[in-house]
Protein backbone atom coordinates (compact mmCIF):
# COMPACT_ATOMS: atom_id res chain seq x y z
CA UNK A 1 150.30 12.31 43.46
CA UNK A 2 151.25 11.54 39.57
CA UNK A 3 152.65 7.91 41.02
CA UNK A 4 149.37 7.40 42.70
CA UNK A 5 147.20 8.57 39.81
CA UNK A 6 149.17 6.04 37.58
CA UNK A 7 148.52 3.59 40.00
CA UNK A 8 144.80 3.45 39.99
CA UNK A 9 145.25 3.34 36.37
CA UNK A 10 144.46 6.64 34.84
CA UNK A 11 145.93 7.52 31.54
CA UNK A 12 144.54 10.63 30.74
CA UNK A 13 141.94 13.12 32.06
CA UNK A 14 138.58 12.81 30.88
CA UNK A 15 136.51 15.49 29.98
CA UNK A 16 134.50 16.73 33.23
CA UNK A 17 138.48 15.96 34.71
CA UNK A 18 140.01 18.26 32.21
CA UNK A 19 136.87 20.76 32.40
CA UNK A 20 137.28 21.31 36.37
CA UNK A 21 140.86 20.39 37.45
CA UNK A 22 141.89 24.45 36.47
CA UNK A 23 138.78 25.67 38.28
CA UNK A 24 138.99 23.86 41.11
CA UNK A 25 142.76 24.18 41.86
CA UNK A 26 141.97 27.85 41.06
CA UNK A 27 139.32 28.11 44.45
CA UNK A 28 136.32 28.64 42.42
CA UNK A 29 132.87 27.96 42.69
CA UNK A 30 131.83 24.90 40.71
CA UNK A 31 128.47 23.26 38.99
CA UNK A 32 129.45 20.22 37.46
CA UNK A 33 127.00 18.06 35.42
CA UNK A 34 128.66 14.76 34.12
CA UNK A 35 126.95 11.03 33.88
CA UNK A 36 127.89 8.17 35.67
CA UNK A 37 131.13 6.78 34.33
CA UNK A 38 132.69 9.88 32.73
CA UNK A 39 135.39 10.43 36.39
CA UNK A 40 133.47 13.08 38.05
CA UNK A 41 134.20 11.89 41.41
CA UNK A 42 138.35 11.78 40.26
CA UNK A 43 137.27 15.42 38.89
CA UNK A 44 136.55 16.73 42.65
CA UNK A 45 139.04 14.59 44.37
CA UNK A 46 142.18 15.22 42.31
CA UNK A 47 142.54 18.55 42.39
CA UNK A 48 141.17 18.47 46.36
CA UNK A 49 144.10 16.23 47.62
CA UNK A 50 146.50 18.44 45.82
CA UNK A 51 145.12 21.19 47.58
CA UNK A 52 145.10 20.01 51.06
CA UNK A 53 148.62 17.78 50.33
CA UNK A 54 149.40 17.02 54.19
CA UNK A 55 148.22 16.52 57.11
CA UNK A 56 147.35 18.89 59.65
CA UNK A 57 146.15 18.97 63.28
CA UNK A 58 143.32 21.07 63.35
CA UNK A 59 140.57 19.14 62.03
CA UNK A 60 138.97 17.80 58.36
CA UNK A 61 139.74 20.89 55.84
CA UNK A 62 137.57 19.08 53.31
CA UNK A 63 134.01 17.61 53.43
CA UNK A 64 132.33 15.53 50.57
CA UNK A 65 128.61 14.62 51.21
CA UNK A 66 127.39 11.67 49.17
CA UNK A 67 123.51 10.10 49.39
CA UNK A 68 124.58 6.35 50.22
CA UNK A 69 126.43 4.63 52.89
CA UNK A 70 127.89 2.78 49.63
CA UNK A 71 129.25 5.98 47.77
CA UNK A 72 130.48 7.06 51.39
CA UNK A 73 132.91 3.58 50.56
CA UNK A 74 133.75 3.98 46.81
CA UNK A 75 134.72 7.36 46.93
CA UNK A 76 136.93 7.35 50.24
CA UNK A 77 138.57 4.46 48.66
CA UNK A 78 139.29 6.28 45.11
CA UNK A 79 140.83 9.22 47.83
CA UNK A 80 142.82 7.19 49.47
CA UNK A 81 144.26 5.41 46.43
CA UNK A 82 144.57 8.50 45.14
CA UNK A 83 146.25 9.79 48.44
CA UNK A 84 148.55 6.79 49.15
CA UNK A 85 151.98 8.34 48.89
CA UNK A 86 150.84 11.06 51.64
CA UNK A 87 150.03 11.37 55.25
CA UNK A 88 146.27 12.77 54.67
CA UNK A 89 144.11 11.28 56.54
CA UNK A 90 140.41 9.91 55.07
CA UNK A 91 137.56 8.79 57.04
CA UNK A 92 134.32 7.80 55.43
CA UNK A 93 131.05 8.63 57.85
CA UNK A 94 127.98 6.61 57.23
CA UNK A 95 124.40 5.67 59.39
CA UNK A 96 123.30 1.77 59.62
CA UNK A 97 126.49 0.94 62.06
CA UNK A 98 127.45 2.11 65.24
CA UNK A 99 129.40 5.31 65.83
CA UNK A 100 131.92 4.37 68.14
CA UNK A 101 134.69 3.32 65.86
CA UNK A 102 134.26 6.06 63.52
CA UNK A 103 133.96 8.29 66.60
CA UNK A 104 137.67 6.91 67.11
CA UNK A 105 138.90 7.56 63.97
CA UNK A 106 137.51 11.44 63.96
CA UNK A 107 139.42 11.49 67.92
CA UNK A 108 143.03 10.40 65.61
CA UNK A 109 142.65 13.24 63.53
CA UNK A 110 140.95 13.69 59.88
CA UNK A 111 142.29 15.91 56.77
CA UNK A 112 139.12 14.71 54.71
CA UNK A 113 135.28 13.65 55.44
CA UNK A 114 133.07 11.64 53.28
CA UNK A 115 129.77 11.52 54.69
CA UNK A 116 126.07 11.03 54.56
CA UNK A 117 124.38 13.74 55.21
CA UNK A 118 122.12 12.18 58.72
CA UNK A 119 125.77 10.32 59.89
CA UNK A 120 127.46 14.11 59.96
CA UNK A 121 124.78 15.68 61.46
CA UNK A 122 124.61 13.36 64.70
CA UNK A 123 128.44 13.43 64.75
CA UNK A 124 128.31 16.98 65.17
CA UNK A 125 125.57 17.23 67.65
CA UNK A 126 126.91 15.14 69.84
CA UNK A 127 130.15 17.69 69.72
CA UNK A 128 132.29 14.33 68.49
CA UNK A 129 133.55 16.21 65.36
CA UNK A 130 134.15 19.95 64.19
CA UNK A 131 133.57 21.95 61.17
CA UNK A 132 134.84 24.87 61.83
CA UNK A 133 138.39 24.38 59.61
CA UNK A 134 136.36 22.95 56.30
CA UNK A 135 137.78 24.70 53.27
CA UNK A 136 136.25 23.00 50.58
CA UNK A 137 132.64 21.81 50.53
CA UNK A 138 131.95 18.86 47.82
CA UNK A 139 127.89 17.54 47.39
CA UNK A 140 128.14 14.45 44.94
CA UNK A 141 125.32 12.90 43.40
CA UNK A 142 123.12 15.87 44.08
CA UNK A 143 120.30 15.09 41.87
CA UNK A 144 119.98 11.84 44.29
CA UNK A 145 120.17 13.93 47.50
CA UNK A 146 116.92 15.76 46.20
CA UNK A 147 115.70 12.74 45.56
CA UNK A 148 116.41 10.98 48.70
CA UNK A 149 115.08 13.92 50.77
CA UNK A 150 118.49 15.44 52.40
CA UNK A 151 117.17 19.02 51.55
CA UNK A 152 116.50 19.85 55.31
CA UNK A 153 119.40 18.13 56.44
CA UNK A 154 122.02 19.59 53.78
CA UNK A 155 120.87 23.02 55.02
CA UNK A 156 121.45 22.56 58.62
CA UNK A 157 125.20 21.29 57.35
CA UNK A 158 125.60 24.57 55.26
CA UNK A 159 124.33 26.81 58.22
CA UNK A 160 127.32 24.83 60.97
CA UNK A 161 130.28 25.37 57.96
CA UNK A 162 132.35 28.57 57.23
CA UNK A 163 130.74 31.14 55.48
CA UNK A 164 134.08 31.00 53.75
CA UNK A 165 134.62 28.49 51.58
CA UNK A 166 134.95 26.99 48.39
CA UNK A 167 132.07 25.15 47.11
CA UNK A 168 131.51 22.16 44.40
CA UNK A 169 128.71 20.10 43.39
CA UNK A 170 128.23 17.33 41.22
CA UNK A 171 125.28 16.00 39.83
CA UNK A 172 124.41 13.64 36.97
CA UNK A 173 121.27 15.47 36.04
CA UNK A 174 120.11 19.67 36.52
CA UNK A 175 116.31 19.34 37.91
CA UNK A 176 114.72 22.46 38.70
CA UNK A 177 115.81 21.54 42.33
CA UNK A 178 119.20 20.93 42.10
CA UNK A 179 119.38 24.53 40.47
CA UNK A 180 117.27 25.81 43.17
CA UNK A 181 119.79 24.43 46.01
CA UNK A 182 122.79 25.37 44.34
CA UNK A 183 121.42 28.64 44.46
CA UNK A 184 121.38 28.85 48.16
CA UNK A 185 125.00 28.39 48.47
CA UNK A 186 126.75 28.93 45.42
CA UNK A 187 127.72 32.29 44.24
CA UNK A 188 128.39 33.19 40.96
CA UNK A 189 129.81 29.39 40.23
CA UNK A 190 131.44 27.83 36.68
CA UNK A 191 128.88 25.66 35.26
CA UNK A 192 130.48 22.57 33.35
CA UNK A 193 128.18 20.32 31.68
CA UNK A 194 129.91 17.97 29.63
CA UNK A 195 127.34 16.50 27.87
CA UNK A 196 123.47 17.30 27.88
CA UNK A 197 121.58 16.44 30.94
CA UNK A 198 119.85 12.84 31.15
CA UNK A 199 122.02 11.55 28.16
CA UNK A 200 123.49 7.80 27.87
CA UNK A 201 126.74 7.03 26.98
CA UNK A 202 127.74 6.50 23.48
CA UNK A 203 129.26 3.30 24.42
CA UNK A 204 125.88 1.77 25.81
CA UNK A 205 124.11 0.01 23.27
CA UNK A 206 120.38 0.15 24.88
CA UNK A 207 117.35 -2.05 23.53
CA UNK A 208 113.82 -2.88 25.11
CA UNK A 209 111.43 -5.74 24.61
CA UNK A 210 107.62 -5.61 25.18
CA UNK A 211 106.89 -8.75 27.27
CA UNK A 212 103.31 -9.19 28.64
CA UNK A 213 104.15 -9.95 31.98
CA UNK A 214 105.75 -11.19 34.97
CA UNK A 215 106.00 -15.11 34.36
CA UNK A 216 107.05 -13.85 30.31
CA UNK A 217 110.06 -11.62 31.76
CA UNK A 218 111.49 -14.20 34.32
CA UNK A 219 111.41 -16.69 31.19
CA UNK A 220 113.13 -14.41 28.90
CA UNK A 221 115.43 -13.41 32.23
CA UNK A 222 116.25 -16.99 31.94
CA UNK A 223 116.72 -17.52 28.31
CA UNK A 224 119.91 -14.37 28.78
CA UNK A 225 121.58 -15.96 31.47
CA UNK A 226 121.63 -19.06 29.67
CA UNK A 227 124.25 -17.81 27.66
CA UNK A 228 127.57 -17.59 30.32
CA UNK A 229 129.74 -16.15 27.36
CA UNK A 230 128.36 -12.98 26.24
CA UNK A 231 126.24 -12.28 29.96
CA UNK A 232 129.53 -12.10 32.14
CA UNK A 233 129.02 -9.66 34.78
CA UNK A 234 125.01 -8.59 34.93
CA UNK A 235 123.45 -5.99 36.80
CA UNK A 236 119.28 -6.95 37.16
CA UNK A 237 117.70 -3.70 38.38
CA UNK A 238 113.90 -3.94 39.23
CA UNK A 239 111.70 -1.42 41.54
CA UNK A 240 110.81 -3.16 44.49
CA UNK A 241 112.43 -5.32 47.00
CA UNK A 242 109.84 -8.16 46.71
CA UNK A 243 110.61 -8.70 42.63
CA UNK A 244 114.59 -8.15 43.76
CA UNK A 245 113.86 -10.75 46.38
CA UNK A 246 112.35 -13.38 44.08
CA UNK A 247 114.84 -12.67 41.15
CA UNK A 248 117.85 -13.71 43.48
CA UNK A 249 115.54 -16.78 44.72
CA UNK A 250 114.78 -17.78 40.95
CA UNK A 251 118.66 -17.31 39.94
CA UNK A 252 119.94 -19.37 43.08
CA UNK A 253 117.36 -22.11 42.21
CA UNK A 254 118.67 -22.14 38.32
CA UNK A 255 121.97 -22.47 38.98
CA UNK A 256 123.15 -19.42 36.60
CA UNK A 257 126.46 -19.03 38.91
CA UNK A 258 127.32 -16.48 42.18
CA UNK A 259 124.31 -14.04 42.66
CA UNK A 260 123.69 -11.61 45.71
CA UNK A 261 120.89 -9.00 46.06
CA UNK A 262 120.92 -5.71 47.83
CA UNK A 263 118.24 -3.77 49.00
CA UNK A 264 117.12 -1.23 51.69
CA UNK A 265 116.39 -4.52 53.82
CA UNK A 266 119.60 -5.72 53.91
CA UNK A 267 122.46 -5.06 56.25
CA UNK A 268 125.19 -2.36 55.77
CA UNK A 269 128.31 -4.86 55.71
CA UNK A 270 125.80 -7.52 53.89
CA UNK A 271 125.42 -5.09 50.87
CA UNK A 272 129.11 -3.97 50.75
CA UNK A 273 129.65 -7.68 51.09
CA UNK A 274 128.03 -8.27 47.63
CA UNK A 275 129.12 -5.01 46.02
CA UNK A 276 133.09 -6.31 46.73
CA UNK A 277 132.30 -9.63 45.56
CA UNK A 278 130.90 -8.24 42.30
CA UNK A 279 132.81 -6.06 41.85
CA UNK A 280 136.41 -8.99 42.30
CA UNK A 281 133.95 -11.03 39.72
CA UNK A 282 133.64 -13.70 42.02
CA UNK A 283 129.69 -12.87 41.35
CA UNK A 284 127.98 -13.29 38.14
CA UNK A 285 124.43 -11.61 39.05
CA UNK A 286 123.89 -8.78 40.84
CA UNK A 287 119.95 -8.02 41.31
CA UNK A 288 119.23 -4.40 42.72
CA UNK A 289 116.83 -1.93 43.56
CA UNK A 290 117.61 1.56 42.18
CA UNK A 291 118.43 3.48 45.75
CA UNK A 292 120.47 0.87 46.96
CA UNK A 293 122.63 0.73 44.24
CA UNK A 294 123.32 4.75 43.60
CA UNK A 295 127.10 5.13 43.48
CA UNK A 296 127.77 1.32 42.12
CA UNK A 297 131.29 2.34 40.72
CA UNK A 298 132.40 -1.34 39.13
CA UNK A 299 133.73 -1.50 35.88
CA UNK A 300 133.65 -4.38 33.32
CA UNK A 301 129.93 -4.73 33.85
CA UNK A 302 128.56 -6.31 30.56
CA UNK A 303 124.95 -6.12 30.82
CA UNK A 304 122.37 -3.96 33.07
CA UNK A 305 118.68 -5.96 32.35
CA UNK A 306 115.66 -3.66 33.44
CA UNK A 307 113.57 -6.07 34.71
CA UNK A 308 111.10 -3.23 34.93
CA UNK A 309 110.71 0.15 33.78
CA UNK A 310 111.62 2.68 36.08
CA UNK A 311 108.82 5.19 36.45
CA UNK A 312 111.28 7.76 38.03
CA UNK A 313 112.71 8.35 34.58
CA UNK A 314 116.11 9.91 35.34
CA UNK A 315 116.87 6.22 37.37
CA UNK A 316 116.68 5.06 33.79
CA UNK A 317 120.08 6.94 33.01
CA UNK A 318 121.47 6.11 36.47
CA UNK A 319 120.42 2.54 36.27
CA UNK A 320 122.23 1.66 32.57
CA UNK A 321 125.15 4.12 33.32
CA UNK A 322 126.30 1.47 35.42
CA UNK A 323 127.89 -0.45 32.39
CA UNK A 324 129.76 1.06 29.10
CA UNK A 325 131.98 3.07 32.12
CA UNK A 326 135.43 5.00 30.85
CA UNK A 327 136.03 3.05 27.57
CA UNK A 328 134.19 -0.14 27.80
CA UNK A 329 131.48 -0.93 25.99
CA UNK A 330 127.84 -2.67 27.47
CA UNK A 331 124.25 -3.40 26.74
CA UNK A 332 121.23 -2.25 28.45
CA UNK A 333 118.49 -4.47 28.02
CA UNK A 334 114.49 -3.41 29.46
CA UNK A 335 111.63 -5.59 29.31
CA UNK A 336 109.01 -3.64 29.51
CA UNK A 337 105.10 -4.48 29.92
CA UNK A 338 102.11 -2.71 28.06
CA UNK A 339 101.88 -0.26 30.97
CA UNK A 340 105.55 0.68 31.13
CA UNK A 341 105.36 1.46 27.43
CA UNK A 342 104.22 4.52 28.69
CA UNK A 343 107.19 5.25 30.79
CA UNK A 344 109.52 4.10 27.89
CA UNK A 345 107.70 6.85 25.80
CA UNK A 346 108.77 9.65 28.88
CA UNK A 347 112.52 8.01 28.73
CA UNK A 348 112.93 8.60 24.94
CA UNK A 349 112.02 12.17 25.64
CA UNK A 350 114.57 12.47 28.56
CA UNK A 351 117.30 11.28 26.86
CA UNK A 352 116.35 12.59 23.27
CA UNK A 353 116.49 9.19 21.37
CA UNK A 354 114.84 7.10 20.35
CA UNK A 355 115.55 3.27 21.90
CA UNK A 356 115.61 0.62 19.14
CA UNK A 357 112.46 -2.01 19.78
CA UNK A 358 113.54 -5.77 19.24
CA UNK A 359 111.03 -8.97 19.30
CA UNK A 360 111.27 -11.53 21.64
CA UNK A 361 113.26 -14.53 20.84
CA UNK A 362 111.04 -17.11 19.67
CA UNK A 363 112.50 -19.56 22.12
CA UNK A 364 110.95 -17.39 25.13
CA UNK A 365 107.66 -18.87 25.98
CA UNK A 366 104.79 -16.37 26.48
CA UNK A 367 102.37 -17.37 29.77
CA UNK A 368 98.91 -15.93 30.02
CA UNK A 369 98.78 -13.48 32.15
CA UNK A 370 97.27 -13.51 36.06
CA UNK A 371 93.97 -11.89 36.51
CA UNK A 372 95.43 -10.07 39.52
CA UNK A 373 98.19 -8.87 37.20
CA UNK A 374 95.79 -8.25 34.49
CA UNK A 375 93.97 -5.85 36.49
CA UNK A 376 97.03 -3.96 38.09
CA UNK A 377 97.85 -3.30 34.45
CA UNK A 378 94.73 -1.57 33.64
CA UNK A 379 94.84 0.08 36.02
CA UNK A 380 97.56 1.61 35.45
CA UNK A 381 97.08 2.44 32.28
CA UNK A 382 93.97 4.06 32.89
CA UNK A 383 96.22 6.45 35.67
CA UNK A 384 98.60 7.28 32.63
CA UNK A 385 95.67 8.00 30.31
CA UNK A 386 93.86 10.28 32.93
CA UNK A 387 96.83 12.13 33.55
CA UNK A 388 97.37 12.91 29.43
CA UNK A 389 93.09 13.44 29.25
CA UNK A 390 91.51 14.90 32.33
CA UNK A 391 88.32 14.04 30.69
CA UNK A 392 88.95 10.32 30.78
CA UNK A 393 86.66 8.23 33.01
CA UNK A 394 88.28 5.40 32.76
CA UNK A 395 87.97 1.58 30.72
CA UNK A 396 84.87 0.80 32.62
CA UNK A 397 82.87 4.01 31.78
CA UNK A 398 84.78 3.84 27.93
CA UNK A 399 83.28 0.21 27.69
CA UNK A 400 79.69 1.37 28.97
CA UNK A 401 79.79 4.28 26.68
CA UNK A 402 80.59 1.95 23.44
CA UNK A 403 77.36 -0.29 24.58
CA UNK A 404 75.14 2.51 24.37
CA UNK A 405 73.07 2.32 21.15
C-alpha cells in the first residue's frame, strides 16, 4: 500500500487525511467536512483498502455512493491506483450505459462498489448484486446528493444494507440537510471539519468584474484567452446548457486552441471523453455547467472564469475549488452583471470575505445592451428586491409613484 501511495504521488497526508485515517482504521462513525482539493476522497479510501486488504468471495465489503457518473470514474480510479499491488477487486456502477457489462463484472466478483445511487438500486432489484456482506458504507459529496435529489433513493439503500456497519460521509459543505440525513444513520459519529464550511482555498486568488451584459462578457471572455501564457488550462463554468453551448461554438470559431463542453445533454463516454482529454492537457478550454462537472478532480487547472454568477451560492465554492488543488496555486475570475451583484453580495456572506472588485480592461469593448436582455435584468432585480422588501411593487409601480405630484 505505501509503494502504491508513493506512486500516485502523495508525500504527506493532508489535513482531513491526517484528521480521519485513525478514526476510520479505528471502525468509527465519521462526519467529514473538507473542500474540494484538500484529499478527502484519499481520506476515505486509504484507510478503507487497508481495511479490506484482499480479496474475498463473498461479495463487495465496501460501498461508496457518489452523485455523478463522473465521480463514480475518478474515485474508482484513485482506488485502484491506490490498490494496485493487491488482488481487490473495484467496480465503478453508473446509469446513462447499459448494464450488461457491469452486470459481468459484479458476476466475477467485487471487494469494493462505487456507485450512483439510481445505478445500485436497479442492480439490486433485479437480484444482479448483493449487499448483504457491506462493512463499510462511504456517501461522498453529500451536500450534492441533497442537492441532486437522491434523498429517497439513499434511504431505500440504507434500509437493503446491514444494520451493522461502519458509516462515513463526506461533504464539502454542512446544510441543515446534510445534518438532518446524517442523523438518520449515523450514531454518535466524529465530526472533522477542517476548515469552516463554504470557505475557498487560500491558494485561490478570486476576483469579479461587473460587465453589463452578455455581448460585454463574451468580449472580455475573449480578451483572457487571448493571452495563451498565463490562461493554460481554463475551466468556463456558466448555468445553462444553451450559454455552455454557445461558449464552446464562440471558442471553436476563435481559434483559442482544443475546447470540449459537457453538459447534461451530452453522452456518458462523450463527457468522460473531454474530462480525459483535459485533464492529459491535450485541451485548453473546458466550458461546463455546474452538475455536470461535480467531482472534476484535475489538477494544474490555472483559471476557473464564471461566466455567470451562480445563484445556488455554495456552486460558487464548488465551481472555483476546481483550481488552486493540493499546493498549486489558481485564479477565479466572475463576470458578473448588475443582477448577479446581488448573488455576489450572498457569496461574500457564504464564504466570509470579501472578493476584491477590479475594472474592466479598457481594451474590452462595452455593447449596448438587448432590450430582451434589458428586461430579463429588471426583472430580476425587482425578484431580489421583493424578496429583501415584501412591500415592494415593483419598478413599474416605483416609477408611477415618483410621477405623482
Amino acid at each position: 500500500m505505501l509503494q502504491a501511495i508513493a506512486g500516485v504521488g502523495f508525500e504527506s497526508p493532508t489535513e482531513i487525511q491526517r484528521k480521519c485515517f485513525t478514526l476510520i482504521q479505528g471502525g468509527q462513525q465519521v462526519i467529514g467536512i473538507a473542500q474540494t482539493g484538500t484529499g478527502k476522497t484519499a481520506a476515505y479510501l486509504i484507510p478503507l483498502l487497508q481495511k479490506i486488504n484482499y480479496a474475498q468471495d463473498a461479495g463487495p465489503r465496501a460501498l461508496i455512493l457518489v452523485p455523478t457518473k463522473e465521480l463514480t470514474k475518478q474515485v474508482t480510479d484513485t482506488a485502484m491506483k491506490l490498490a494496485a499491488h493487491t488482488d481487490m477487486r473495484i467496480i465503478s456502477l453508473f446509469g446513462g450505459v447499459g448494464i450488461k457489462s457491469q452486470v459481468e463484472q459484479l458476476q466475477q466478483g467485487s471487494d469494493i462498489i462505487v456507485a450512483t445511487p439510481g445505478r445500485l438500486l436497479e442492480l439490486y432489484q433485479e437480484k444482479k448484486l448483493t449487499t448483504k456482506h457491506v462493512k463499510t458504507l462511504v456517501i461522498d459529496e453529500a451536500d450534492r446528493m441533497m442537492d441532486m435529489g437522491f434523498i429517497h433513493q439513499l434511504r431505500k439503500i440504507l434500509d437493503i444494507l446491514p444494520s451493522k456497519r461502519q458509516n462515513l460521509l463526506f461533504s464539502a459543505t454542512f446544510p441543515d440537510k446534510v445534518e438532518k440525513l446524517s442523523e438518520e444513520f449515523l450514531e454518535f459519529p466524529h465530526k472533522v471539519e477542517v476548515t469552516p464550511q463554504a470557505t475557498v482555498a487560500r491558494q485561490v486568488s478570486q476576483v469579479y468584474y461587473e460587465v453589463p451584459n452578455f455581448k460585454t462578457k463574451i468580449n472580455f471572455l475573449e480578451q483572457l484567452l487571448s493571452d495563451k501564457g498565463q490562461f493554460t488550462r481554463v475551466i468556463i463554468f456558466t448555468r445553462t446548457k444553451e450559454t455552455a453551448n454557445n461558449i464552446f461554438k464562440f471558442i471553436e470559431r476563435r481559434n483559442f486552441g482544443p475546447v470540449r463542453v459537457i453538459h447534461s445533454n451530452k453522452g456518458q463516454n462523450t463527457r468522460m471523453n473531454a474530462l480525459n482529454d483535459f485533464s492529459k492537457g491535450e485541451v485548453r478550454v473546458l466550458v461546463a455547467t455546474d452538475v455536470s462537472a461535480r467531482g472534476i478532480d484535475i489538477s494544474k487547472v490555472s483559471h476557473v472564469i464564471n461566466f455567470d454568477v451562480p445563484t445556488r451560492h455554495d456552486d460558487y465554492v464548488h465551481r472555483i475549488g476546481r483550481t488552486g488543488r493540493a499546493s498549486e496555486v489558481g485564479q477565479a475570475i466572475t463576470m458578473a452583471s448588475e443582477p448577479e451583484l446581488f448573488h455576489i453580495g450572498k457569496i461574500e456572506k457564504l464564504i466570509r470575505e470579501k472578493i476584491p472588485l477590479r475594472t474592466l480592461p479598457a481594451e474590452v469593448k462595452i455593447e449596448e445592451t438587448p432590450f430582451e436582455e434589458a428586461q430579463l435584468m429588471a426583472k430580476a432585480i425587482d425578484n431580489q428586491r421583493k424578496r429583501d422588501d415584501p412591500n415592494f411593487k415593483g419598478a413599474f409601480h416605483e416609477k408611477k409613484r415618483n410621477k405623482k405630484p
